[in-house]
N, C-alpha and C. Protein backbone atom coordinates (compact mmCIF):
# COMPACT_ATOMS: atom_id res chain seq x y z
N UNK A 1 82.80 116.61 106.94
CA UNK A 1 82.40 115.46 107.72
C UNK A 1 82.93 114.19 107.05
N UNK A 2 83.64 113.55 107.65
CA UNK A 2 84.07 112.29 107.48
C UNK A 2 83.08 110.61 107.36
N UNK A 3 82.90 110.67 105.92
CA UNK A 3 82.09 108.64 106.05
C UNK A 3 82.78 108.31 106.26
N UNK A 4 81.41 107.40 107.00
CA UNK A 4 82.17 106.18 107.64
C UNK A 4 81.99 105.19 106.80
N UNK A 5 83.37 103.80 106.62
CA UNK A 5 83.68 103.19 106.21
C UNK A 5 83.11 101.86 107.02
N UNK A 6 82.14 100.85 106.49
CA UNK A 6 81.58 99.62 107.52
C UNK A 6 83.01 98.64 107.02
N UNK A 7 83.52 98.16 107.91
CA UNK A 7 84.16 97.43 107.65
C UNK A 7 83.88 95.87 108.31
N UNK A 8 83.96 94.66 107.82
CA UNK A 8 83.58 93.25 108.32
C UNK A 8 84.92 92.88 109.03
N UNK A 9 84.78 92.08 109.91
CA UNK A 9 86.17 91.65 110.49
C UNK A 9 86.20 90.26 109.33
N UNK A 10 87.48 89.51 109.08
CA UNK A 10 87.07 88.12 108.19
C UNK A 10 87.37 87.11 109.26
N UNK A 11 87.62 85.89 108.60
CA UNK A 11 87.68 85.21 109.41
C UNK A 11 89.20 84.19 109.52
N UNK A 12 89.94 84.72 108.83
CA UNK A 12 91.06 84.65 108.65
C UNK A 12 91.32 83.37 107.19
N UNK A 13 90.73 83.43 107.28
CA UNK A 13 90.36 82.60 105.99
C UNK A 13 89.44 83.06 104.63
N UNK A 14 90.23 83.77 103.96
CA UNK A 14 89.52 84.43 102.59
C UNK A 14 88.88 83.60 101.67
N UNK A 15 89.14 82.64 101.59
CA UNK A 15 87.87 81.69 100.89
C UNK A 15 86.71 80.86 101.60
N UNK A 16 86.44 80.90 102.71
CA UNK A 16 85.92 80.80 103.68
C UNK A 16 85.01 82.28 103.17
N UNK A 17 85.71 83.35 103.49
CA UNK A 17 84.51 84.41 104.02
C UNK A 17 83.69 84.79 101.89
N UNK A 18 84.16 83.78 101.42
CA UNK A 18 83.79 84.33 99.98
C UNK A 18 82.80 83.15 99.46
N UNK A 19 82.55 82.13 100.81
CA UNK A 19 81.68 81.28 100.76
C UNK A 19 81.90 79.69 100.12
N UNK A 20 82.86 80.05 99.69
CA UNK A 20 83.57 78.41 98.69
C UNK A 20 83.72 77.06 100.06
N UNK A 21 82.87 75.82 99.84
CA UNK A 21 82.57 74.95 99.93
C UNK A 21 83.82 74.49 100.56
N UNK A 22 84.80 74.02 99.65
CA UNK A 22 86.51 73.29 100.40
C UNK A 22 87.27 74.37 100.62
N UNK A 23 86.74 75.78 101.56
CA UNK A 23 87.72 76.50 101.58
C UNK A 23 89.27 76.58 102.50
N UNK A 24 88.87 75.07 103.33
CA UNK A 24 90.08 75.00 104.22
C UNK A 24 91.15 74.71 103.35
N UNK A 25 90.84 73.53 102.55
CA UNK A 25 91.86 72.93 101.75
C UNK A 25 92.53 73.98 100.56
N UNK A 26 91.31 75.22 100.18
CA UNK A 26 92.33 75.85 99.18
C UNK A 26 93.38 76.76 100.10
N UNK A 27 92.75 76.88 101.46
CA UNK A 27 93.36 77.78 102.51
C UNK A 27 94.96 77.25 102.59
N UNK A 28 95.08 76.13 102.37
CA UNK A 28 96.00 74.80 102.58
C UNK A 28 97.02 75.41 101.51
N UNK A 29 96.30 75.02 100.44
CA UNK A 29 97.16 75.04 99.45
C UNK A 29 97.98 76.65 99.06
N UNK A 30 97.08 77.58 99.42
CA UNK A 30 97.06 78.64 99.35
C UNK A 30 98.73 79.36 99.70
N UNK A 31 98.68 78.72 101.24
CA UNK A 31 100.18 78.64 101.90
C UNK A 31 101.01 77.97 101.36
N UNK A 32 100.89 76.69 100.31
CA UNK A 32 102.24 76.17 100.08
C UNK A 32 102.69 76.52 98.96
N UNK A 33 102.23 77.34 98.16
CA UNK A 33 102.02 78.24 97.13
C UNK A 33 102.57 79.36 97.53
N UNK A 34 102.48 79.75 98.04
CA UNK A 34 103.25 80.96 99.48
C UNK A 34 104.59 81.16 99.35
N UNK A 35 104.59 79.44 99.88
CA UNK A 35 106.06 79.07 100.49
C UNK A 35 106.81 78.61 99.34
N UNK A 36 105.99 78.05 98.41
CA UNK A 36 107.51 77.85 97.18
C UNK A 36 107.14 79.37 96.57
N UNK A 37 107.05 80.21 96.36
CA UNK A 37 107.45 81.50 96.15
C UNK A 37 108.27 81.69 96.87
N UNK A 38 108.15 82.32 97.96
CA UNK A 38 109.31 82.19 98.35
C UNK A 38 110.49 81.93 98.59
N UNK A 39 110.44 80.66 98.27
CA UNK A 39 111.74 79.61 98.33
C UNK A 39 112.23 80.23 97.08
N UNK A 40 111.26 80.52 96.18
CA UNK A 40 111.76 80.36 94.18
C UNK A 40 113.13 81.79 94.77
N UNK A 41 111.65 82.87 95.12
CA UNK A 41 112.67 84.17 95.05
C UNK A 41 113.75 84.09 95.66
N UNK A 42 114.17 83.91 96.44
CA UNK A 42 115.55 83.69 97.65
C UNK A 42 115.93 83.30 97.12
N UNK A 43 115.72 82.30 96.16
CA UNK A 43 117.06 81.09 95.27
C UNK A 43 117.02 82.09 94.43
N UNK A 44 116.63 83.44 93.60
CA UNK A 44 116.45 83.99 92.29
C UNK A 44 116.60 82.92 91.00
N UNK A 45 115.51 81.89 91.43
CA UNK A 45 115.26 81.32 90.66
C UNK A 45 114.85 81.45 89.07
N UNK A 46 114.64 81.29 87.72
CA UNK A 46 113.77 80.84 86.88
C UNK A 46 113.30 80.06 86.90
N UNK A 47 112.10 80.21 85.96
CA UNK A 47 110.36 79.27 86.37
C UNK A 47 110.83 78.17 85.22
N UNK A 48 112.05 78.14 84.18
CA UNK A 48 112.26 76.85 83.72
C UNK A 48 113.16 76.24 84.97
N UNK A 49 114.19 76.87 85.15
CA UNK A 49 115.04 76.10 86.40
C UNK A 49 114.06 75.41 87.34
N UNK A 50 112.86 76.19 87.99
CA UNK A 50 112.10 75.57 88.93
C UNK A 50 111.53 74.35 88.29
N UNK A 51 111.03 73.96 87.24
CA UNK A 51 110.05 73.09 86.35
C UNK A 51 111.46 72.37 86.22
N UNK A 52 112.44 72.12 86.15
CA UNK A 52 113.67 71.11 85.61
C UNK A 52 113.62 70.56 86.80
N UNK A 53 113.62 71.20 88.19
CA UNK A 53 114.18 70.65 89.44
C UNK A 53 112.84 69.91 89.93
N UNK A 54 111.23 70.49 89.56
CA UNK A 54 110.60 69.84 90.33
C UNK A 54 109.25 68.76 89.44
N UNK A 55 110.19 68.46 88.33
CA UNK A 55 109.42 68.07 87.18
C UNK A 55 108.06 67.94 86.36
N UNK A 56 108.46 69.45 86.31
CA UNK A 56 106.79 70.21 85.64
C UNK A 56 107.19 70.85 84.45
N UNK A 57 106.08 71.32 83.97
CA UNK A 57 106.62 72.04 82.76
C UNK A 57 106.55 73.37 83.14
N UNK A 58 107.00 74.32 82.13
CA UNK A 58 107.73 76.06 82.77
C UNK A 58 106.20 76.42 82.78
N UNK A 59 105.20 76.26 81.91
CA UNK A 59 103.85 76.93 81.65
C UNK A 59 103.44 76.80 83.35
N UNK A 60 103.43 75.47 83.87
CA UNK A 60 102.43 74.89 84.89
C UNK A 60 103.05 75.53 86.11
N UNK A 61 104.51 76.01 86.17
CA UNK A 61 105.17 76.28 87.49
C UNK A 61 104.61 78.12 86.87
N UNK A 62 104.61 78.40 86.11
CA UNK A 62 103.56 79.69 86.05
C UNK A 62 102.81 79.79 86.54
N UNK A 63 101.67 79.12 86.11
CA UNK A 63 100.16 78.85 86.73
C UNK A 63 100.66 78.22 88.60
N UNK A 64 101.40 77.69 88.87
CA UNK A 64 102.07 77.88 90.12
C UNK A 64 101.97 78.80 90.95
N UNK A 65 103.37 80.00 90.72
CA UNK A 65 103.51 81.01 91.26
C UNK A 65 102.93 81.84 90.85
N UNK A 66 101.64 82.14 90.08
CA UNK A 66 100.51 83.43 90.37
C UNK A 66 99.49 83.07 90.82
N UNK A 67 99.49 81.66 91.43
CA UNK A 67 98.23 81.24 92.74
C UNK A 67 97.25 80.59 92.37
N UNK A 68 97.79 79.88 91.33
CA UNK A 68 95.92 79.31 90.77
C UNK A 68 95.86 78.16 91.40
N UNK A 69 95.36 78.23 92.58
CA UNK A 69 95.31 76.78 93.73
C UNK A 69 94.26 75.89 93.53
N UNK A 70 93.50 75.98 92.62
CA UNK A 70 92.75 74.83 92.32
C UNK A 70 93.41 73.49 91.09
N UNK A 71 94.63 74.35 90.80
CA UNK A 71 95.17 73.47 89.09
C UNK A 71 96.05 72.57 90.05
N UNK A 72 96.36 72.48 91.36
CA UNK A 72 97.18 71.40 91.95
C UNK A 72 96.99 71.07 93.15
N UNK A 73 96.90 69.83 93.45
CA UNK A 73 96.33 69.03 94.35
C UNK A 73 97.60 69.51 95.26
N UNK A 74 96.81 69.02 96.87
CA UNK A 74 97.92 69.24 98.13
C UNK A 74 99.48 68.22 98.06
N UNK A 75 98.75 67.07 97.69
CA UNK A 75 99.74 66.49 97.65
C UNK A 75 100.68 66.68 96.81
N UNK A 76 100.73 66.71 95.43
CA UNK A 76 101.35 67.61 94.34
C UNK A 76 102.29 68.63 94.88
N UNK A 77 101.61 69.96 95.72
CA UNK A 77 102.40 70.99 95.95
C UNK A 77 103.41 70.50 97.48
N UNK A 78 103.28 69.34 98.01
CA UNK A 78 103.94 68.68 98.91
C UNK A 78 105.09 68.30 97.99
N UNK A 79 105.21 67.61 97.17
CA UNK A 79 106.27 66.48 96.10
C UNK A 79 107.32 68.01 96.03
N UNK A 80 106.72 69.12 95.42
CA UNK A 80 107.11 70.19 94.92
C UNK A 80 107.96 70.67 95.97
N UNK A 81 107.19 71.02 96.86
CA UNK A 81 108.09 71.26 98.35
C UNK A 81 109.54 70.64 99.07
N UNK A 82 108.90 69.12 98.83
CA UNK A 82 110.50 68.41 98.51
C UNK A 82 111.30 68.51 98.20
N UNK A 83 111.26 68.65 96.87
CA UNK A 83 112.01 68.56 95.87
C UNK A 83 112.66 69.93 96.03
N UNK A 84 112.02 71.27 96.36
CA UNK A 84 112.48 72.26 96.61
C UNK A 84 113.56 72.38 97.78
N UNK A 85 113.73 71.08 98.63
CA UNK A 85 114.34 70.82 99.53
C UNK A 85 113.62 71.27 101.02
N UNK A 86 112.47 70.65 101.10
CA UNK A 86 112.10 71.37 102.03
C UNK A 86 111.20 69.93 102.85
N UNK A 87 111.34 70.04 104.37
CA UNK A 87 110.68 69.11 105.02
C UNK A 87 108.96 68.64 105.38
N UNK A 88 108.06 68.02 105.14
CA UNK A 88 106.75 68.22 105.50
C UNK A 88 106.76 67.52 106.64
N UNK A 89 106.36 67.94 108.04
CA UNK A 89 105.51 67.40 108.95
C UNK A 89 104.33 67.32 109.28
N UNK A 90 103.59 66.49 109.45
CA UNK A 90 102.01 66.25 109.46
C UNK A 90 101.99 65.83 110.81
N UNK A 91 101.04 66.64 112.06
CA UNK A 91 101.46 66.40 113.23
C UNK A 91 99.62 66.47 113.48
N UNK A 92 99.06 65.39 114.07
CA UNK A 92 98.02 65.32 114.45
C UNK A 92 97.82 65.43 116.08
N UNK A 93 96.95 65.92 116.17
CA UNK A 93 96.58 66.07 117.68
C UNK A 93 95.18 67.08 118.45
N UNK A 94 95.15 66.69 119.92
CA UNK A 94 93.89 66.62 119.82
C UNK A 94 93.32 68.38 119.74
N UNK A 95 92.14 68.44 119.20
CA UNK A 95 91.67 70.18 119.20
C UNK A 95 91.01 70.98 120.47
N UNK A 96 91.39 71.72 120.25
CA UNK A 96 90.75 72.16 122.22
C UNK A 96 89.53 71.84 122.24
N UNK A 97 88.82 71.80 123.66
CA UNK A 97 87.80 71.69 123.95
C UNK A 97 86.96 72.65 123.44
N UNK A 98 87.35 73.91 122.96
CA UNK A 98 86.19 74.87 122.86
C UNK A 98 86.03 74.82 121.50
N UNK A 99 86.31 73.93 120.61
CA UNK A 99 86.23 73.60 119.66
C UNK A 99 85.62 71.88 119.36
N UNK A 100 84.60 72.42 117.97
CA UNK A 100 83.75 70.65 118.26
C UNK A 100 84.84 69.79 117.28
N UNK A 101 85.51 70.75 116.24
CA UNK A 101 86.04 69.71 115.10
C UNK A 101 87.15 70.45 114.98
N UNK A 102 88.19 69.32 114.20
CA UNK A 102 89.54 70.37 114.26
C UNK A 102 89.94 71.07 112.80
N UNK A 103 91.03 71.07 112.68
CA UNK A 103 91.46 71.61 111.69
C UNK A 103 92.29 71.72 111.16
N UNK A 104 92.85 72.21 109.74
CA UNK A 104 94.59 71.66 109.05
C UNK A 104 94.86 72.93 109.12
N UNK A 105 96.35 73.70 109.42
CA UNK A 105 97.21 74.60 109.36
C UNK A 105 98.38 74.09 108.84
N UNK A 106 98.78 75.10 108.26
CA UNK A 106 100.37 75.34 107.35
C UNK A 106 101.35 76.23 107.66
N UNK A 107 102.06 75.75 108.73
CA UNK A 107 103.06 76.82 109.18
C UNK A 107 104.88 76.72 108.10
N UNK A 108 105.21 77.82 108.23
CA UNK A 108 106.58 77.41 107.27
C UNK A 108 107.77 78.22 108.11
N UNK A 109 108.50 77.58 108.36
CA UNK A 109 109.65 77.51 109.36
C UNK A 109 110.60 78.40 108.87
């Protein structure tokens, strides 16, 4: 006989369903952290090369790319993004009706 496994649906937001207070904003950061990984690997970057180009030190672009999203502010990992050659758009607008308040997303092109 096969257990059964309860499984929760989340809510697409893992710090959210783990109860943390600003979890949109680490949700935020979470993705742009994402996205300069990404960027790093495709370039087969090094984490001093990355820290020369986006003026950090090699330790901090560590603590970077293994996700510790509380050691850098949004704006910070925006500068970074730049510099990585990459565009930010900030596009406001209005939230559907079936919704009372809106919300920030991070899409990467």
């Amino acid at each position: 006989m096969k257990k059964q496994i309860e499984v929760e649906k989340g809510s697409g937001n893992v710090f959210k369903d783990l109860g943390l207070p600003d979890a949109e904003e680490l949700l935020i950061r979470a993705e742009m952290i994402s996205e300069i990984n990404r960027i790093v690997k495709d370039r087969d970057m090094k984490q001093i090369e990355v820290a020369q180009l986006v003026g950090m030190t090699q330790s901090e672009i560590s603590l970077l790319l293994r996700g510790t999203v509380r050691r850098f502010s949004t704006e910070r990992l925006m500068q970074v993004l730049n510099r990585l050659g990459r565009d930010i758009e900030i596009v406001i607008k209005p939230a559907p009706k079936r919704r009372l308040t809106g919300r920030v997303t991070v899409k990467a092109a």
